[in-house]
Protein backbone atom coordinates (compact mmCIF):
# COMPACT_ATOMS: atom_id res chain seq x y z
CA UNK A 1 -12.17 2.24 -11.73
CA UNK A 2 -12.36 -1.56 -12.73
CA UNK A 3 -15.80 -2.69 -11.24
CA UNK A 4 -14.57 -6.42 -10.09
CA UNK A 5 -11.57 -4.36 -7.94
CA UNK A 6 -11.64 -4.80 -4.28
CA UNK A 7 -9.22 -1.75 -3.77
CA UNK A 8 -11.23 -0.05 -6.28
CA UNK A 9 -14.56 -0.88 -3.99
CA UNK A 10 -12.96 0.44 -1.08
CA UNK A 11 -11.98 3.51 -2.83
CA UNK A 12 -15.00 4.43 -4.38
CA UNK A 13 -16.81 3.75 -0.53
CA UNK A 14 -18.86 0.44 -1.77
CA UNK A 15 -17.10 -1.64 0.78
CA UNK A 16 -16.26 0.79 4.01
CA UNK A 17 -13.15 0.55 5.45
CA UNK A 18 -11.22 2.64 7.94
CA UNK A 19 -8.85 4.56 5.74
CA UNK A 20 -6.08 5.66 8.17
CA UNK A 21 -4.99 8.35 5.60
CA UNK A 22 -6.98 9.30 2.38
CA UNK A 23 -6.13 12.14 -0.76
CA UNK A 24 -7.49 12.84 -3.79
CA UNK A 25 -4.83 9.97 -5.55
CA UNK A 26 -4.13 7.60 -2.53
CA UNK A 27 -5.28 6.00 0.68
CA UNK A 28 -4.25 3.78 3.18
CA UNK A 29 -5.79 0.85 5.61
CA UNK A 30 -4.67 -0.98 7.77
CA UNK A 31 -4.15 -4.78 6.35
CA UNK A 32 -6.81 -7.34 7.72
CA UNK A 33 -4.41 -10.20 7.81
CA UNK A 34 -1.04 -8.51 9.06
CA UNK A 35 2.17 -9.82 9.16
CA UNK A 36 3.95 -7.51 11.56
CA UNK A 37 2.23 -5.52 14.30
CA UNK A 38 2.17 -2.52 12.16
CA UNK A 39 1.11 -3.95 8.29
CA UNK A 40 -0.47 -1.09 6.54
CA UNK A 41 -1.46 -0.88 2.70
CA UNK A 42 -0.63 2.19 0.51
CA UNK A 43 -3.13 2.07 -2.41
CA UNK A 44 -3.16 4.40 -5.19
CA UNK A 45 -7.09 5.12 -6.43
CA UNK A 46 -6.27 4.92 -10.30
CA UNK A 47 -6.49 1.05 -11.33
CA UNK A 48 -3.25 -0.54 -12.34
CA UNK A 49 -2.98 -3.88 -12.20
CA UNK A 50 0.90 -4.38 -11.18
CA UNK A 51 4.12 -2.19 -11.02
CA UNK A 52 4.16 -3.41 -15.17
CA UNK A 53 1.25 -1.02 -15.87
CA UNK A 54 2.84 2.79 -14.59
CA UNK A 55 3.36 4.51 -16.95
CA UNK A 56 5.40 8.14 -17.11
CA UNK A 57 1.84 10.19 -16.27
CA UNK A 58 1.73 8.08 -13.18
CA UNK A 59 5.55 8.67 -11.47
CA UNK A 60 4.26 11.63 -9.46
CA UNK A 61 1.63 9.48 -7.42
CA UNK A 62 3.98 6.48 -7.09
CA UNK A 63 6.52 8.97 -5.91
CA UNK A 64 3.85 10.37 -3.44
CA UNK A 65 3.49 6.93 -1.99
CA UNK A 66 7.54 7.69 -0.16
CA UNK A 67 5.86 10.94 1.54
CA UNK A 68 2.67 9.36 2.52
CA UNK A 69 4.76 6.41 4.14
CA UNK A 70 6.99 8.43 6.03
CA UNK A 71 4.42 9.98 7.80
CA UNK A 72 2.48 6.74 9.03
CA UNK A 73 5.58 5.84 9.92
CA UNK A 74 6.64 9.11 11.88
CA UNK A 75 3.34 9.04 13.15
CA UNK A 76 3.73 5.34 14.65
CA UNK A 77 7.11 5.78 15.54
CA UNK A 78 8.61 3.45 13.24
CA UNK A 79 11.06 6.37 12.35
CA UNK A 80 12.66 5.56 15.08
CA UNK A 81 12.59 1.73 14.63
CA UNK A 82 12.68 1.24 10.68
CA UNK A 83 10.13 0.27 8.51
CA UNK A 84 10.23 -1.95 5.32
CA UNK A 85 7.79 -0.70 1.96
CA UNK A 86 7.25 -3.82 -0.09
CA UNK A 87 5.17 -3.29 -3.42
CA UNK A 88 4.84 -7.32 -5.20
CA UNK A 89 4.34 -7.80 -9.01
CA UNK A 90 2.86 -10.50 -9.97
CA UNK A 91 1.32 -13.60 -8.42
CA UNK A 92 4.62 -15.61 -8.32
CA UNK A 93 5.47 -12.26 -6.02
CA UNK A 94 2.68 -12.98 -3.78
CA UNK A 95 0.56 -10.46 -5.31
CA UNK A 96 -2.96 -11.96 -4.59
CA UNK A 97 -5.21 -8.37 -4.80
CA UNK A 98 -4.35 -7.22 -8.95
CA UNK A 99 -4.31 -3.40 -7.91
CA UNK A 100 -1.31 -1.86 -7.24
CA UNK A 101 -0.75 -1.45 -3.51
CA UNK A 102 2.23 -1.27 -1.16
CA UNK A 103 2.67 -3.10 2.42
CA UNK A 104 4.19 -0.62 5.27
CA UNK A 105 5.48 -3.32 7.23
CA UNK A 106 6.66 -2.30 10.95
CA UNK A 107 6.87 -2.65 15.01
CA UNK A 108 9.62 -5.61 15.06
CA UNK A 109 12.58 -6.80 13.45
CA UNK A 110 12.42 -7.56 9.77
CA UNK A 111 14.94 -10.40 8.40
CA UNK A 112 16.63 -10.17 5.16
CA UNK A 113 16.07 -11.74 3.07
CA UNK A 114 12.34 -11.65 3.25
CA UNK A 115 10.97 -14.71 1.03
């Protein structure tokens, strides 16, 4: 746990939230600022700063991340309609929280390309 982390805070229960889905290596919230009517995070509890920081030890819960997302999304119905899973490295990405997290984005149509 880094200390300074917001996702970190949130995980360890120092700032509540309303985790729509929580396990012993991930949880997810819905985003306070979303960008499409369904904007959920995917946040792994171990600290890593970016996508640059997994390591081999760590594939298993990034792989998890898939499973959990398909079942928000089957449980929202985006099945149906599609979903996009966006993950961004790096501030020149847009990352602006330095904990690795992933945006379930959902609910209307989603142009390509995004940025």
């Amino acid at each position: 746990m880094n200390n300074d982390c917001l996702f970190c805070k949130i995980s360890a229960g120092s700032i509540p939230s309303d985790k729509i889905y929580e396990s012993e290596t991930l949880f997810a919230i819905n985003d306070i600022n979303p960008q499409a009517p369904t904007h959920i995070l995917i946040i792994p509890r171990a600290h890593h700063s970016s996508l640059l920081d997994i390591e081999q030890a760590d594939h298993e819960i990034m792989g998890s991340v898939i499973s959990v997302a398909n079942n928000l999304a089957k449980e929202r119905g985006l099945d149906k309609s599609g979903y996009r899973l966006v993950v961004n490295c790096g501030e020149g990405a847009g990352q602006s929280v330095f904990h690795i997290h992933y945006h379930m984005l959902g609910g209307r149509p989603l142009k390509w390309p995004p940025g």
